[in-house]
N, C-alpha and C. Protein backbone atom coordinates (compact mmCIF):
# COMPACT_ATOMS: atom_id res chain seq x y z
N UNK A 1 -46.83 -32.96 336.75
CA UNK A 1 -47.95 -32.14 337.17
C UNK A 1 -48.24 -32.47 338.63
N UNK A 2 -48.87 -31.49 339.39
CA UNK A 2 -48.92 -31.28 341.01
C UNK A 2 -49.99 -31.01 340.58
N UNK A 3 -50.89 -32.42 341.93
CA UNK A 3 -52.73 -31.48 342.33
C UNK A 3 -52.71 -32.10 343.73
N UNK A 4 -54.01 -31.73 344.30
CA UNK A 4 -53.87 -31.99 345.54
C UNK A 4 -55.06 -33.29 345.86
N UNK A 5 -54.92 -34.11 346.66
CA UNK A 5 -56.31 -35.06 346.84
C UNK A 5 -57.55 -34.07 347.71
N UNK A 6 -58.58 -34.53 347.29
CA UNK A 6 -59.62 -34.15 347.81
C UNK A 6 -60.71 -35.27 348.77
N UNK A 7 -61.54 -34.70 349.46
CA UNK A 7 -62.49 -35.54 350.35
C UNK A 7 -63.95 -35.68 349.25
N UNK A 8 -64.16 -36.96 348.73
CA UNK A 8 -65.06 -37.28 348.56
C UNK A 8 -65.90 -38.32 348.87
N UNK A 9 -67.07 -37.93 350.14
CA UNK A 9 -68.30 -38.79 350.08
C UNK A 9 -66.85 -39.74 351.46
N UNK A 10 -66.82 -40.67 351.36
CA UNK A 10 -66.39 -41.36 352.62
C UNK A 10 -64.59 -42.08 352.09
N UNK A 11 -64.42 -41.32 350.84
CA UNK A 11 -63.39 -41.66 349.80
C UNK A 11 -62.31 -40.44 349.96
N UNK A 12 -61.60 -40.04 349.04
CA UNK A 12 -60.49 -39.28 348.50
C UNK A 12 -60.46 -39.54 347.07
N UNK A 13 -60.37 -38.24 346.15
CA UNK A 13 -60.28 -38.32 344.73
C UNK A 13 -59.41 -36.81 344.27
N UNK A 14 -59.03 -37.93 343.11
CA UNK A 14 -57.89 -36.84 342.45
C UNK A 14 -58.47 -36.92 340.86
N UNK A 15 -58.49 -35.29 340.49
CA UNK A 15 -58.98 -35.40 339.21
C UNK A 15 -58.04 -36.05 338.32
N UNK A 16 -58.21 -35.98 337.32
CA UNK A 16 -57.30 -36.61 336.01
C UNK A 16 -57.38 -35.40 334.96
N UNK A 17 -56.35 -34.58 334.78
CA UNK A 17 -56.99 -33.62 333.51
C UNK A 17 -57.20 -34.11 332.14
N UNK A 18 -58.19 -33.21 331.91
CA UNK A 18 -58.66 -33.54 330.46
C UNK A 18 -57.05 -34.33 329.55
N UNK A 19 -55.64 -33.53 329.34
CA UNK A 19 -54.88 -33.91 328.36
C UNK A 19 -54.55 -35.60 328.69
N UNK A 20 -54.29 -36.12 330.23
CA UNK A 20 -53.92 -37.46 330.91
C UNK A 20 -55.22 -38.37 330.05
N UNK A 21 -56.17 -37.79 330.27
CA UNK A 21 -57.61 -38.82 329.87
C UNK A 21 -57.41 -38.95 328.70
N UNK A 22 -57.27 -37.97 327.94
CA UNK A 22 -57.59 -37.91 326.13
C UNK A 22 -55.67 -39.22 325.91
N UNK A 23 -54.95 -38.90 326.42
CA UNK A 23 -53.64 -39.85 326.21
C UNK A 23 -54.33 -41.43 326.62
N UNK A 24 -54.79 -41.41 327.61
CA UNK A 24 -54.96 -42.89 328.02
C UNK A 24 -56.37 -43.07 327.23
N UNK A 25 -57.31 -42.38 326.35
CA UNK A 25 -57.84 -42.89 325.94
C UNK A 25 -59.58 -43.27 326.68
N UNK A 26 -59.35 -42.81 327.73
CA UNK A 26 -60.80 -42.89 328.98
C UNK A 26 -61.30 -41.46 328.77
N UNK A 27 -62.58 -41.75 329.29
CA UNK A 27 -63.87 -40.76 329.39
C UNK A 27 -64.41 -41.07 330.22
N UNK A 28 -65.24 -40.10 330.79
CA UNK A 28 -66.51 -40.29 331.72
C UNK A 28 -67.38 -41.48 331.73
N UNK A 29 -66.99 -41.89 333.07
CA UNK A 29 -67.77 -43.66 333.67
C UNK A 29 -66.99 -44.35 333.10
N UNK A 30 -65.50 -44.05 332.37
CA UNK A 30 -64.90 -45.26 331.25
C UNK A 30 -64.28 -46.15 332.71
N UNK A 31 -64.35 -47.80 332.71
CA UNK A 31 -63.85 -48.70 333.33
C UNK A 31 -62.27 -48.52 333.42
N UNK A 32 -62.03 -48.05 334.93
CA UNK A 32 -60.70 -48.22 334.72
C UNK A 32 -59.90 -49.28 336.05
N UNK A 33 -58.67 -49.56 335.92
CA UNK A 33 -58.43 -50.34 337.17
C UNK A 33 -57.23 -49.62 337.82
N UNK A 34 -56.74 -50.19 339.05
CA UNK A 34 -56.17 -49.34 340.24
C UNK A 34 -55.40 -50.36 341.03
N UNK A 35 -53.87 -50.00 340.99
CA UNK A 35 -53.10 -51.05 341.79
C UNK A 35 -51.92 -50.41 342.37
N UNK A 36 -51.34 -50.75 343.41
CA UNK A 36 -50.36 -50.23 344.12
C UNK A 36 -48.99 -50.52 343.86
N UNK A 37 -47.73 -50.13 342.77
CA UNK A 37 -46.95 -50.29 342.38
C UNK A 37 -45.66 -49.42 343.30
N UNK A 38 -44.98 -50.15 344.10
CA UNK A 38 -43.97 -49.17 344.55
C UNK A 38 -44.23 -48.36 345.43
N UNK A 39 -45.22 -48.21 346.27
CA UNK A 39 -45.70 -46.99 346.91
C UNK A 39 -46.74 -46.01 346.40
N UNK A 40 -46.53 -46.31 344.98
CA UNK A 40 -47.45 -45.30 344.26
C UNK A 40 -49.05 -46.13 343.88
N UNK A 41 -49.69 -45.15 343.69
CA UNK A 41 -51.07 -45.84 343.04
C UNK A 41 -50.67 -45.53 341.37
N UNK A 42 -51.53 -46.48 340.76
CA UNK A 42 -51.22 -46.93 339.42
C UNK A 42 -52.51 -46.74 339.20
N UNK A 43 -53.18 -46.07 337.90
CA UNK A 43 -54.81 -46.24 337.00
C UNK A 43 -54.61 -46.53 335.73
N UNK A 44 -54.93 -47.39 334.93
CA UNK A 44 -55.00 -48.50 333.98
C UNK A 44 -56.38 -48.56 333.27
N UNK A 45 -56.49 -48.30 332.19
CA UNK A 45 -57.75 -48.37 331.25
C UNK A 45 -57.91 -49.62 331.72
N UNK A 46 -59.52 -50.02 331.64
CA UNK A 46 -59.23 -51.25 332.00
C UNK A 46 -60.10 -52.00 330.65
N UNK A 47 -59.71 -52.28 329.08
CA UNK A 47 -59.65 -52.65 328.35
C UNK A 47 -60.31 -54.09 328.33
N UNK A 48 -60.36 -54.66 328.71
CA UNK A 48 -61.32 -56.10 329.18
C UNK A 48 -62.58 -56.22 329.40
N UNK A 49 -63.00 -55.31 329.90
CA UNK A 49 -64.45 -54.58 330.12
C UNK A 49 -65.13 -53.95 329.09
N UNK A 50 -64.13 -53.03 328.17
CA UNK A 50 -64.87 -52.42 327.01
C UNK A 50 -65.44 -53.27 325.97
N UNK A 51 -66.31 -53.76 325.95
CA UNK A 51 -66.73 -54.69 324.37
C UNK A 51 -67.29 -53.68 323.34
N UNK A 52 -67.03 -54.09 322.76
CA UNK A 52 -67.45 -53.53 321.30
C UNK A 52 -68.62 -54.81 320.27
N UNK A 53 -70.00 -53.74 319.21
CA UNK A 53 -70.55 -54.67 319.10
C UNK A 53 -69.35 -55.67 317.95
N UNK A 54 -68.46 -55.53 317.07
CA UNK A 54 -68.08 -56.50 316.33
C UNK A 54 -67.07 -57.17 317.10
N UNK A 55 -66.66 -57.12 318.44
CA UNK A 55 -65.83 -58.23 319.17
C UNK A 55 -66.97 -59.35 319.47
N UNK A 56 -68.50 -58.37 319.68
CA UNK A 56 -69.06 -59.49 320.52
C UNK A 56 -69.69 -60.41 319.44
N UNK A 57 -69.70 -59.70 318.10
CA UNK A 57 -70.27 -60.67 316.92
C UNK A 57 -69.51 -61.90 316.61
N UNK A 58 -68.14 -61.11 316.67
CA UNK A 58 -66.75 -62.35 316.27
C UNK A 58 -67.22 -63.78 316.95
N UNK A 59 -67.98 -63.84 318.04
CA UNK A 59 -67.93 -65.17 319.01
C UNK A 59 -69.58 -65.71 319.19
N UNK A 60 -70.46 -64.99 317.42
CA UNK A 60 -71.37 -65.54 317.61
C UNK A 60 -71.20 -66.87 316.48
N UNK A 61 -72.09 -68.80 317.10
CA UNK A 61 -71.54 -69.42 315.63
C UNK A 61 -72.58 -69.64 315.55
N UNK A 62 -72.82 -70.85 314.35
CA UNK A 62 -73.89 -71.42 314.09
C UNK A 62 -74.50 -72.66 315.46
N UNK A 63 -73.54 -72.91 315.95
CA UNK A 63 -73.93 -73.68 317.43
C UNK A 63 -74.44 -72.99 318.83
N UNK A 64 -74.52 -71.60 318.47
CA UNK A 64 -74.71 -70.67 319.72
C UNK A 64 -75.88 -69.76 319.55
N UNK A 65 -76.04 -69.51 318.16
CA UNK A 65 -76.50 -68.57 317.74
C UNK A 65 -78.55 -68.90 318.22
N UNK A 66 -79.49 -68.14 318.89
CA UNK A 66 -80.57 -68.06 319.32
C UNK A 66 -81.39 -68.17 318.29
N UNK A 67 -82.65 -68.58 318.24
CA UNK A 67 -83.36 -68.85 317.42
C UNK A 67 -84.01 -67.70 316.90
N UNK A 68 -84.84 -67.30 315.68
CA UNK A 68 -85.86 -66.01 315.41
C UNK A 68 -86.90 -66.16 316.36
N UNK A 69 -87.53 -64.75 316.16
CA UNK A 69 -88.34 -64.91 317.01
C UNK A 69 -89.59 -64.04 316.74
N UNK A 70 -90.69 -64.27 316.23
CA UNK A 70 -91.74 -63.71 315.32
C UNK A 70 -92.83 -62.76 315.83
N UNK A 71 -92.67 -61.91 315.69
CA UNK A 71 -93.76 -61.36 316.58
C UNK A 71 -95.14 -61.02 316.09
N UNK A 72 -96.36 -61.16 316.18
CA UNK A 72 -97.31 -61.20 315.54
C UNK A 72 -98.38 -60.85 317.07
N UNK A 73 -98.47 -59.08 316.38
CA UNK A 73 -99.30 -57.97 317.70
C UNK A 73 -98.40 -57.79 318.77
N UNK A 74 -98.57 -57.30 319.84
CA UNK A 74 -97.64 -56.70 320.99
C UNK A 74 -97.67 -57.84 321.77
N UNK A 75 -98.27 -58.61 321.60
CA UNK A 75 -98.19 -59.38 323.08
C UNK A 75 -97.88 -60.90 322.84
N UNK A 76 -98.13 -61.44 321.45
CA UNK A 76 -97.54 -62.79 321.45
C UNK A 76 -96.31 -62.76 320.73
N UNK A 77 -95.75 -64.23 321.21
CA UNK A 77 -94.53 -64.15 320.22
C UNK A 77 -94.46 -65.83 320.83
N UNK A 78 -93.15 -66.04 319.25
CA UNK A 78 -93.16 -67.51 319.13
C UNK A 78 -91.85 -67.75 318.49
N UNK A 79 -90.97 -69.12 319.20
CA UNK A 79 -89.84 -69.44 318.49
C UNK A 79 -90.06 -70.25 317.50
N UNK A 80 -89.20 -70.20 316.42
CA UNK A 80 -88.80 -70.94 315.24
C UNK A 80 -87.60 -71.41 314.76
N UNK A 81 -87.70 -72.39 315.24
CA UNK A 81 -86.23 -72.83 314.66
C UNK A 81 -86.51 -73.48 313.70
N UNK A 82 -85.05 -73.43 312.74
CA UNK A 82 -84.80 -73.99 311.51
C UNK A 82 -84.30 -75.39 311.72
């Protein structure tokens, strides 16, 4: 596929069509990364960045894990640990 670069803002940008995005798996604002391979530019999901909530649960333990925290009316609150 042939497109052309464009002037954006103090940059240059090239779209990505919808079928390239839906293959690599990115969406709009999705983190991606950018490196110069050969002459060419290279774009790379950038997978390291995406957390998910059960990756970030996997790495909660009983040694890390924050105490409750009770709330009683809008404006006080109090820790409890076990």
């Amino acid at each position: 596929m042939k497109t052309h670069v464009q002037k954006w803002g103090n940059s240059l940008a090239v779209r990505i069509p919808k079928s390239f995005a839906d293959e690599m798996g990115i969406g709009n604002k999705a983190p991606v990364g950018m490196s110069l391979e050969e002459g060419g530019l290279v774009i790379k999901p950038d997978r390291e960045r995406a957390w998910s909530l059960d990756a970030l649960l996997t790495e909660v333990t009983d040694e890390n894990i924050h105490p409750e925290w009770e709330a009683e009316g809008s404006e006080k609150y109090s820790a409890e640990a076990d």
